[in-house]
Protein backbone atom coordinates (compact mmCIF):
# COMPACT_ATOMS: atom_id res chain seq x y z
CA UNK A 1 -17.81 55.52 -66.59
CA UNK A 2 -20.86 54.58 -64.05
CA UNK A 3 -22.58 51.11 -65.60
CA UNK A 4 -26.13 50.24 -64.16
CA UNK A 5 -28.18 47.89 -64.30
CA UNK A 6 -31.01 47.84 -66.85
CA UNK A 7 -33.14 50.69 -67.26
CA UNK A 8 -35.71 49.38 -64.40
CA UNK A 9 -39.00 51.21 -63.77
CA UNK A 10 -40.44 52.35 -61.10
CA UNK A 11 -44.05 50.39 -60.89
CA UNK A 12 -45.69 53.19 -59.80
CA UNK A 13 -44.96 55.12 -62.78
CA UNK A 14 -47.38 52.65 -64.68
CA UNK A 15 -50.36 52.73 -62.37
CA UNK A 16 -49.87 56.42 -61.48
CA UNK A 17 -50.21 57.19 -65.60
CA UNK A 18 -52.59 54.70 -66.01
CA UNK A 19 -50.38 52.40 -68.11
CA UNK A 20 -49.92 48.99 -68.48
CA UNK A 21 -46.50 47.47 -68.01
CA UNK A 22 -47.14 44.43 -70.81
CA UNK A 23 -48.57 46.41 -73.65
CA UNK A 24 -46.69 50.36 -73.11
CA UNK A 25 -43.38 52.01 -73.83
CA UNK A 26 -41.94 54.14 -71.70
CA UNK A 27 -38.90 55.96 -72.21
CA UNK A 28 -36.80 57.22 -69.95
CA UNK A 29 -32.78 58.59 -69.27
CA UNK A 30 -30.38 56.94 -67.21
CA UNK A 31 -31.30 56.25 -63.74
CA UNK A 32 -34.19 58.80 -64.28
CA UNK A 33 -32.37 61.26 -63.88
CA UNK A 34 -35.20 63.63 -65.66
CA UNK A 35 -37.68 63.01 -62.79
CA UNK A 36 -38.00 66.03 -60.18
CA UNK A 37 -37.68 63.47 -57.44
CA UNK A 38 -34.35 62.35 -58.76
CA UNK A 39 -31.75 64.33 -56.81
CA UNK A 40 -32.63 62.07 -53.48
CA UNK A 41 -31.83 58.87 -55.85
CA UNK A 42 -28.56 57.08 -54.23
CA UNK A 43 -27.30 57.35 -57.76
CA UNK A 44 -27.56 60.84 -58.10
CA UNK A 45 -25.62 61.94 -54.97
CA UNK A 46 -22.73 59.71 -55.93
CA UNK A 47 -23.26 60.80 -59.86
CA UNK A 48 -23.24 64.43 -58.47
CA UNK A 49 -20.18 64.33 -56.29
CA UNK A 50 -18.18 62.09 -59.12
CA UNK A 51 -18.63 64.81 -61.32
CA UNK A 52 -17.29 67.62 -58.90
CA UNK A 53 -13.69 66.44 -59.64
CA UNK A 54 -14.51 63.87 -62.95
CA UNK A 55 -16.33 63.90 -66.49
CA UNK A 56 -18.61 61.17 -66.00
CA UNK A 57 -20.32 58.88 -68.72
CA UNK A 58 -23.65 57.15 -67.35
CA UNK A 59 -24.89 54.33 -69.18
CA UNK A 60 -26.83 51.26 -68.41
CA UNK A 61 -25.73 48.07 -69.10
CA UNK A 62 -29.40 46.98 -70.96
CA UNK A 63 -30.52 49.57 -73.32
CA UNK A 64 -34.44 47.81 -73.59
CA UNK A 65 -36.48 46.65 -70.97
CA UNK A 66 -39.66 44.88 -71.00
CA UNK A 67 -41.91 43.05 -67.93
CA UNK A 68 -40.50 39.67 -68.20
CA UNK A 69 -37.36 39.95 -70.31
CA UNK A 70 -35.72 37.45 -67.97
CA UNK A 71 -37.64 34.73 -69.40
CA UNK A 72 -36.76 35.26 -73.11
CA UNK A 73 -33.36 34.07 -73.59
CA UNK A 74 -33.27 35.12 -77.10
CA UNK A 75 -33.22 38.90 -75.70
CA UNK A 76 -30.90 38.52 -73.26
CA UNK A 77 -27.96 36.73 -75.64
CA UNK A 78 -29.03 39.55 -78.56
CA UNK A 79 -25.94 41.51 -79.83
CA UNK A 80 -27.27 44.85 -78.43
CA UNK A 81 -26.78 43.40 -74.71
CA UNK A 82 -23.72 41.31 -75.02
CA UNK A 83 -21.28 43.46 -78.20
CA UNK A 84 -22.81 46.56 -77.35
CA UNK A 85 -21.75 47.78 -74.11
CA UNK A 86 -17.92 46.66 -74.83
CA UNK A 87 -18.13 48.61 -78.12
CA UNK A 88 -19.59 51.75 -75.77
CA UNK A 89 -16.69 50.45 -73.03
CA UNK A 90 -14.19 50.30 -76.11
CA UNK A 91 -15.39 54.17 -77.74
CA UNK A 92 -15.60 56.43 -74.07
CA UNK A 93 -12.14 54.23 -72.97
CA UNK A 94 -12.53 55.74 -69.37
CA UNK A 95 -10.18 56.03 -66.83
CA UNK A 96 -12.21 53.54 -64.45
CA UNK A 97 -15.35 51.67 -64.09
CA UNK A 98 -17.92 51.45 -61.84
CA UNK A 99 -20.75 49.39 -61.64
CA UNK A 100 -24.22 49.28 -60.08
CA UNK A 101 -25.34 46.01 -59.45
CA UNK A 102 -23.56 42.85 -58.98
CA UNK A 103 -25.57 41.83 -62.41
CA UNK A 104 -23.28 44.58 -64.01
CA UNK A 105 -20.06 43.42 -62.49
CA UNK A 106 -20.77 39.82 -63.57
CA UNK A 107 -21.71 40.47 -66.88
CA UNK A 108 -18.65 42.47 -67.40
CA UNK A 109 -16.43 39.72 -66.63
């Protein structure tokens, strides 16, 4: 099981599609892994050689994101960030873990 950090966005994706980062939505798949660019990602080559020997379950840690979450402390204690991703740990019950981010690692602690 790979655990990232939230689902961070690139900030050129906003201006490039003329979007603003306050009143959009943009979804997206774990560590963009949809985007043509993707396969030079640092998370992709370690993803892709992982998987030559293991099944591996890629989540991220934060299912939302929003420009300025960090400030709302109501978000960041909500169910869906701290029950959540135990209950996901608890269902896939994999082998190992690893974690990108130190944010990821501390908040699995």
């Amino acid at each position: 099981m790979v655990i990232g950090s939230e689902p961070l966005r690139n900030w050129n994706y906003f201006s490039e599609n003329n979007l603003s980062i306050y009143d959009q939505i943009a979804i997206s798949t774990p560590y963009s892994l949809h985007l043509k660019d993707a396969k030079e990602t640092v998370y992709y080559k370690i993803t892709e050689h992982l998987s030559k020997t293991h099944q591996i379950y890629l989540t991220d840690l934060r299912k939302i994101w929003f420009a300025g979450f960090e400030r709302h402390k109501r978000f960041l204690e909500a169910k869906l960030h701290n029950a959540f991703p135990l209950d996901e740990i608890n269902y896939v019950n994999p082998e190992c873990i690893i974690t990108f981010g130190k944010n990821v690692f501390d908040a699995l602690l």
